[in-house]
N, C-alpha and C. Protein backbone atom coordinates (compact mmCIF):
# COMPACT_ATOMS: atom_id res chain seq x y z
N UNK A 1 -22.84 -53.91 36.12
CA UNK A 1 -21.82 -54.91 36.34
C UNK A 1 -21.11 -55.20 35.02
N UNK A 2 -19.85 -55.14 35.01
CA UNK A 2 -18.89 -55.16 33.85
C UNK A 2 -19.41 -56.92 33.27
N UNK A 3 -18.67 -57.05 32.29
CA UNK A 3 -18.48 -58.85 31.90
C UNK A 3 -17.41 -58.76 31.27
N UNK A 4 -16.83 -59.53 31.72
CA UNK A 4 -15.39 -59.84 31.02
C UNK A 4 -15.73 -60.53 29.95
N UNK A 5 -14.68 -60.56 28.68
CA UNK A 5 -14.93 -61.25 27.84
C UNK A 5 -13.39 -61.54 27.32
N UNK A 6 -12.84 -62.67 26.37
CA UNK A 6 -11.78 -62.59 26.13
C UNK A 6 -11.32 -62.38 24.64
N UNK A 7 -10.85 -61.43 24.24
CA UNK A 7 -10.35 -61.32 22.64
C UNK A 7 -9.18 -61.76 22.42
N UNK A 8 -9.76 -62.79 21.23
CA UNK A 8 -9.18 -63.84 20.68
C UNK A 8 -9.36 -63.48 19.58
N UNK A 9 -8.49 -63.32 18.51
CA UNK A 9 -8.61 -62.97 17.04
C UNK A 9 -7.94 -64.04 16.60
N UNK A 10 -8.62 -64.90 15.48
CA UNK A 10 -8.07 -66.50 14.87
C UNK A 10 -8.20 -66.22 13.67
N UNK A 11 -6.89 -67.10 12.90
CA UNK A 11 -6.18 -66.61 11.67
C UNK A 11 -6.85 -67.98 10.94
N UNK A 12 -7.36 -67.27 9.93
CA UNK A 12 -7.33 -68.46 8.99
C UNK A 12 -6.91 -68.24 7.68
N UNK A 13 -5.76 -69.33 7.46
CA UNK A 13 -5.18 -69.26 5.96
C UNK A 13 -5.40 -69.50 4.68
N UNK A 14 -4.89 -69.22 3.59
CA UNK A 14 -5.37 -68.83 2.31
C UNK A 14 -5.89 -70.43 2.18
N UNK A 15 -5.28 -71.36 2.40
CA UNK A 15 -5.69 -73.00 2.21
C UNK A 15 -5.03 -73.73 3.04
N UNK A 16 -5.49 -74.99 2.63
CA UNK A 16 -5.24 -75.89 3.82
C UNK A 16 -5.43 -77.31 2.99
N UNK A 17 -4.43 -77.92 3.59
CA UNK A 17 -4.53 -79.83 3.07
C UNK A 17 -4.05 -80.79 3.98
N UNK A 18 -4.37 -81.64 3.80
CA UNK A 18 -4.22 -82.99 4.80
C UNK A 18 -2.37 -83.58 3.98
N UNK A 19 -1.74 -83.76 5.08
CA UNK A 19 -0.40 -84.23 4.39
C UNK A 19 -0.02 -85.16 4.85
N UNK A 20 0.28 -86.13 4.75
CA UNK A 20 1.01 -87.61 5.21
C UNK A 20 2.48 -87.93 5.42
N UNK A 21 3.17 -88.02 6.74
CA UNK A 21 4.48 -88.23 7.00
C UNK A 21 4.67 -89.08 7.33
N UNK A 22 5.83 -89.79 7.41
CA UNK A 22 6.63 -91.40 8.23
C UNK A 22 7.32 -90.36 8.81
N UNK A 23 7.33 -90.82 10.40
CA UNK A 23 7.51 -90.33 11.62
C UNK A 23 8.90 -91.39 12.12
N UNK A 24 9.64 -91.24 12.30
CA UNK A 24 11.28 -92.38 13.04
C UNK A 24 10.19 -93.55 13.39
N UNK A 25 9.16 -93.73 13.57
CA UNK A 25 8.47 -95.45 14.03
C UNK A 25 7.95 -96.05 12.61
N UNK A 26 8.23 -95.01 11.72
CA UNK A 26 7.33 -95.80 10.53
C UNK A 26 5.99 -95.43 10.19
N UNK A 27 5.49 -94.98 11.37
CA UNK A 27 4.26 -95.10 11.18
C UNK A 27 3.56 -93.63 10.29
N UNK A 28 2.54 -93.50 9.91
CA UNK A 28 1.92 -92.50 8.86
C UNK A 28 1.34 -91.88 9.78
N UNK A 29 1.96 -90.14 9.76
CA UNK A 29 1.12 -88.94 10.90
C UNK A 29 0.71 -88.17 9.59
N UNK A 30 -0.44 -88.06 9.72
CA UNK A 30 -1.22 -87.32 9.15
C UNK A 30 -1.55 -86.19 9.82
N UNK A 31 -1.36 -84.88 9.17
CA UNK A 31 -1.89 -83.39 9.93
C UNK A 31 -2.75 -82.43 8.90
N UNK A 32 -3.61 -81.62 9.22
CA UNK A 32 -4.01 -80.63 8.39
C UNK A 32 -2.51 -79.58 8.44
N UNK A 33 -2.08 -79.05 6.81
CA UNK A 33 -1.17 -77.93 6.90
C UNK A 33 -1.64 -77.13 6.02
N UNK A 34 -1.44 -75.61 6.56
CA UNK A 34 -1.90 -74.65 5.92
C UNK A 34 -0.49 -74.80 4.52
N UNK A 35 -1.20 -73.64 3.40
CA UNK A 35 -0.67 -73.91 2.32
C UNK A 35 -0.82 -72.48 1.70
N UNK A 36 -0.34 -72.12 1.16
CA UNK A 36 -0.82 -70.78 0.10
C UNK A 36 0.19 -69.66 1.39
N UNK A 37 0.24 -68.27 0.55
CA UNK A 37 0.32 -67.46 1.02
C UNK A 37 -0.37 -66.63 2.94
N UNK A 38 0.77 -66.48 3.38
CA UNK A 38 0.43 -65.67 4.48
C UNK A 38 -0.10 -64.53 4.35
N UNK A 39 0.06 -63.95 4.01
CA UNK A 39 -0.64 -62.32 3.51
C UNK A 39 -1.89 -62.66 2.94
N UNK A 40 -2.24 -63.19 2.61
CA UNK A 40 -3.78 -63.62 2.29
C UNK A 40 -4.75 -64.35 3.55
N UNK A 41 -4.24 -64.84 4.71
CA UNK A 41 -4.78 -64.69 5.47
C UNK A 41 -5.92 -63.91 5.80
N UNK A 42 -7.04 -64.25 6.80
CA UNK A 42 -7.69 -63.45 7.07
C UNK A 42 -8.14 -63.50 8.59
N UNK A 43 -8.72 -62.62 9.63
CA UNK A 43 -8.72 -62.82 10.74
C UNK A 43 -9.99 -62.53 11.26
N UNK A 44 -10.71 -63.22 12.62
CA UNK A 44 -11.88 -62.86 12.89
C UNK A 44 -12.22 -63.61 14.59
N UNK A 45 -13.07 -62.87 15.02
CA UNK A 45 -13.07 -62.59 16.18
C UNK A 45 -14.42 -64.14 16.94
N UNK A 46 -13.51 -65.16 17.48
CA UNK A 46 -14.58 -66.51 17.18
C UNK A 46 -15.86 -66.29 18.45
N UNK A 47 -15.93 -65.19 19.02
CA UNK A 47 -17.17 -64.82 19.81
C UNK A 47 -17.83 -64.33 19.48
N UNK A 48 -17.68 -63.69 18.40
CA UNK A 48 -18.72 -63.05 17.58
C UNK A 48 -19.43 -64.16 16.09
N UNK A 49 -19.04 -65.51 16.77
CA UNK A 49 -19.89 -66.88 15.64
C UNK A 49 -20.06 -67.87 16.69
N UNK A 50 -21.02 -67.85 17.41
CA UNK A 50 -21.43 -68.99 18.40
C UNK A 50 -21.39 -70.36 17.64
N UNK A 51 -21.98 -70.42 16.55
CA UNK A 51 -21.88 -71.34 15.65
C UNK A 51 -20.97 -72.31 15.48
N UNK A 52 -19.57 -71.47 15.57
CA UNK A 52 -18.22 -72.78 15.38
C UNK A 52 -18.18 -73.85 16.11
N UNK A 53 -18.89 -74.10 18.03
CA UNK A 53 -18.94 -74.90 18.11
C UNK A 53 -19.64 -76.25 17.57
N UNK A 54 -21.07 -76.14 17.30
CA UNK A 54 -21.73 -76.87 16.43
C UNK A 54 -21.80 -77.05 15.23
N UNK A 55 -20.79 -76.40 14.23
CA UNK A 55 -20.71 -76.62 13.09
C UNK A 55 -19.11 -77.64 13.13
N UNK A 56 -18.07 -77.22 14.52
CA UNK A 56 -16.88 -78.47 14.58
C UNK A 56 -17.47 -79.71 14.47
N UNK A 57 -18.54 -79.67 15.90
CA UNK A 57 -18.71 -80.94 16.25
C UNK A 57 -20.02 -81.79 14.92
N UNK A 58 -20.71 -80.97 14.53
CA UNK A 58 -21.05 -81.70 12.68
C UNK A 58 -20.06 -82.32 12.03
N UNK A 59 -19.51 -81.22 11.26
CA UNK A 59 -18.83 -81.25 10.31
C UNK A 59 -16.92 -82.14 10.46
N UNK A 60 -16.79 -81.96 11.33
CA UNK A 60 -15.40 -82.78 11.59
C UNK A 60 -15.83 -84.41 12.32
N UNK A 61 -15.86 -85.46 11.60
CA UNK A 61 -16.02 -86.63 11.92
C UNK A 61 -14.76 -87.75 11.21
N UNK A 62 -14.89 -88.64 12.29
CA UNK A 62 -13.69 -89.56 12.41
C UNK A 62 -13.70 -90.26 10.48
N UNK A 63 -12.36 -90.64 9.94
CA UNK A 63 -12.33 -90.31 8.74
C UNK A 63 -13.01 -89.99 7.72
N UNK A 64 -13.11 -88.89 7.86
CA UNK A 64 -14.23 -87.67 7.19
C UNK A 64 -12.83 -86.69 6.80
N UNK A 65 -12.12 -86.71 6.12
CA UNK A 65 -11.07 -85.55 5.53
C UNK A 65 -11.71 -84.62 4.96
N UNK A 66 -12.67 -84.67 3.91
CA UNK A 66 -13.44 -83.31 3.45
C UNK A 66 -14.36 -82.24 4.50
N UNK A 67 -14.99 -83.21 5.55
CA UNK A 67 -15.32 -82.22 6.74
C UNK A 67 -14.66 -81.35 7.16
N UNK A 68 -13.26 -82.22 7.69
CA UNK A 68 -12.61 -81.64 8.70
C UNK A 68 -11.75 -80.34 7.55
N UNK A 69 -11.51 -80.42 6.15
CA UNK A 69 -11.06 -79.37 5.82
C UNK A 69 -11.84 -78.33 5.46
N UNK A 70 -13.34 -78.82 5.16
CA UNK A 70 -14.12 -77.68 5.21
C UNK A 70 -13.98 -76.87 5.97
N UNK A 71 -14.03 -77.54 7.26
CA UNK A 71 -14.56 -76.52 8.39
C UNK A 71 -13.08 -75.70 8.61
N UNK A 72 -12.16 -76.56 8.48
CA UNK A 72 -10.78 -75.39 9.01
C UNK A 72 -10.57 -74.64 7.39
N UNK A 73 -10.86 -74.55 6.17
CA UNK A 73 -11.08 -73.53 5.07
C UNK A 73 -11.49 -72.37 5.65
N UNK A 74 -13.14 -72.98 6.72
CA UNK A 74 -13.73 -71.63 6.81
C UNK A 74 -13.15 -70.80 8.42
N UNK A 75 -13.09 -71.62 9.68
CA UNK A 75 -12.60 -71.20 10.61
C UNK A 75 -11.18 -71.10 11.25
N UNK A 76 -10.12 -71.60 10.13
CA UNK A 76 -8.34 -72.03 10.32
C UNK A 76 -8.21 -73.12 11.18
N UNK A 77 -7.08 -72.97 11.66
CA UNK A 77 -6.78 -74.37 12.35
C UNK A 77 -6.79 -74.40 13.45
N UNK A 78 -7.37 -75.44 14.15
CA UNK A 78 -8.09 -75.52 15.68
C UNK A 78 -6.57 -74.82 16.52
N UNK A 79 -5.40 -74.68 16.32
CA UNK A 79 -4.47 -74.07 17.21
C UNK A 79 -3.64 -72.89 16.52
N UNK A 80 -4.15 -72.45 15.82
CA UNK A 80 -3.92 -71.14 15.22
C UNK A 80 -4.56 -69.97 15.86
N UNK A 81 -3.56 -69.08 16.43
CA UNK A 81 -4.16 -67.99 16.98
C UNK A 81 -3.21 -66.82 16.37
N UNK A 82 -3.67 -65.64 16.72
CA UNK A 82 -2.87 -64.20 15.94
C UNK A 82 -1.37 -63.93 16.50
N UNK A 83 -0.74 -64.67 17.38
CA UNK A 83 0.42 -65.10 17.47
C UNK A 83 1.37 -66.14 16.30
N UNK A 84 1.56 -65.32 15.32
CA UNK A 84 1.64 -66.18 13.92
C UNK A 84 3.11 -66.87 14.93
N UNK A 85 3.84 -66.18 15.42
CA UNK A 85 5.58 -66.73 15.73
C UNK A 85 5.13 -68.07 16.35
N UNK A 86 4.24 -68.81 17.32
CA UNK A 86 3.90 -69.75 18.25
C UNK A 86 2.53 -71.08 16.86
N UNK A 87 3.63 -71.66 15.70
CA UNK A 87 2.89 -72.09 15.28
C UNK A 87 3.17 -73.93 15.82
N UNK A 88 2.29 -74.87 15.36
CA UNK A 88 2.19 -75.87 16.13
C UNK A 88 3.07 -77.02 14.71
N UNK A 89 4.41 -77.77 15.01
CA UNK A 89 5.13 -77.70 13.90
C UNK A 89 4.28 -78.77 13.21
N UNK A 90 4.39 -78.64 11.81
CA UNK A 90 3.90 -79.48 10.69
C UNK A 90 2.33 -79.78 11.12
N UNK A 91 1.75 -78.59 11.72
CA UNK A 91 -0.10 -78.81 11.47
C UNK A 91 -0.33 -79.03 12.87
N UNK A 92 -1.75 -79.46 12.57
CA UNK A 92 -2.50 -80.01 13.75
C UNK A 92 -3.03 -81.38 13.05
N UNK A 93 -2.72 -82.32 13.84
CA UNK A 93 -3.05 -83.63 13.42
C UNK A 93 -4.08 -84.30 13.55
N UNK A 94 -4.40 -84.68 12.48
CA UNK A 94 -5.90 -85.43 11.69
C UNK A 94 -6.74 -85.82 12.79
N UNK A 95 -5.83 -86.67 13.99
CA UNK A 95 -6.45 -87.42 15.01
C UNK A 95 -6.95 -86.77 15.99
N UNK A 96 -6.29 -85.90 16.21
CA UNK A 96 -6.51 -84.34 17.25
C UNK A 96 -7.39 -83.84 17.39
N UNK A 97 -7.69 -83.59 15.80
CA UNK A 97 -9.03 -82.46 15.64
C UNK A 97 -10.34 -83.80 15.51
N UNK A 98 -9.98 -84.90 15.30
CA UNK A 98 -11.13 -85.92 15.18
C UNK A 98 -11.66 -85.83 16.84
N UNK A 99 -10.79 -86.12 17.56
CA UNK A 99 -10.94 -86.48 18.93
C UNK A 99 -11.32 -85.74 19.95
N UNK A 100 -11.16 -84.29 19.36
CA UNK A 100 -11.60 -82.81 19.94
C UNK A 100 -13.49 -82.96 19.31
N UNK A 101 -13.77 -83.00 18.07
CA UNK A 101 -14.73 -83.60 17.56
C UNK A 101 -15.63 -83.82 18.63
N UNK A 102 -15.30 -85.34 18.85
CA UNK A 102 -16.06 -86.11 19.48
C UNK A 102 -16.28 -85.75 20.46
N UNK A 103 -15.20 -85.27 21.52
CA UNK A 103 -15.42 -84.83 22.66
C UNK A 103 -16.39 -83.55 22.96
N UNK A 104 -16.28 -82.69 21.82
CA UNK A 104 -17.47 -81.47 21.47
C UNK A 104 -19.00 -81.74 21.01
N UNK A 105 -19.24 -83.30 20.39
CA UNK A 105 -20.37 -84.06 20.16
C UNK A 105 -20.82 -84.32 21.25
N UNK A 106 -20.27 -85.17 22.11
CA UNK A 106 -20.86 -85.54 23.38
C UNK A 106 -20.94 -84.75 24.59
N UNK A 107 -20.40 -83.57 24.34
CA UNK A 107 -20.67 -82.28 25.58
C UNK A 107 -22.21 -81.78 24.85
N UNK A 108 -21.92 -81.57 23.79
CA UNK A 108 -23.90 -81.11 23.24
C UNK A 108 -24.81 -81.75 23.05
N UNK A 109 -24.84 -83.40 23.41
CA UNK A 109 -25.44 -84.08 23.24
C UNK A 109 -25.60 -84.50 25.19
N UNK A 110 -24.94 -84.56 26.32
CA UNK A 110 -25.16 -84.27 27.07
C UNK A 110 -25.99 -82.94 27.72
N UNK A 111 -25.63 -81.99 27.43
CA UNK A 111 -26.10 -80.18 27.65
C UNK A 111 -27.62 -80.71 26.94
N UNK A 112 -27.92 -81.18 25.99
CA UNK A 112 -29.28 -81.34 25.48
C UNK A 112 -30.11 -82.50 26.35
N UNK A 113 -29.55 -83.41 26.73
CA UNK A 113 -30.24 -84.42 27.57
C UNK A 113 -30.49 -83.93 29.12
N UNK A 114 -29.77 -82.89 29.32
CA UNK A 114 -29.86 -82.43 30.84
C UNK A 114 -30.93 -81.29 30.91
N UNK A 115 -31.33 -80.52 29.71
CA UNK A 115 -32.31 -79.80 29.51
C UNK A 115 -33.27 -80.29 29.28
């Protein structure tokens, strides 16, 4: 019996920083943006690291900025895929990837209580 599987190759860029904008309300949007050179990129296949889920849901916590750039240093940015033309404008935002976080904490912290 075959198994499907899906290939996904995810880009991660030479660097990455947290940047701060005033948005038309005033208010401060904060996003992770990649930085450095494209050609230095590097690419890798996220089924072949079971790991990324439990190292997101560690390492990226609600204002925790050094987590959350660790982890996208080592795995790119939670909406970065090898479709470089389809990028998400000015980052993926601080709150986004916090809230994806959490929601990935409490799916493994459920999955463990049901076992």
């Amino acid at each position: 019996m075959a198994t499907w599987q899906a290939v996904n190759r995810m880009r991660v860029g030479e660097r990455y920083e947290i940047e701060e904008t005033i948005e038309g309300t005033k208010e401060i949007e904060r996003r992770v943006v990649e930085r450095g050179r494209r050609e230095r990129a590097r690419f890798y296949d996220p089924w072949e690291f079971p790991e990324i889920v439990s190292e997101f849901a560690t390492k990226v916590q609600f204002n925790d900025d050094a987590g959350l750039l660790d982890f996208t240093h080592r795995w790119g940015s939670l909406r970065e895929t090898l479709d470089i033309t389809h990028q998400v404008p000015g980052g993926d935002p601080v709150g986004y990837a916090e809230q994806h976080a959490a929601i990935v904490r409490f799916s493994l912290e459920l999955i463990a209580l049901i076992r």
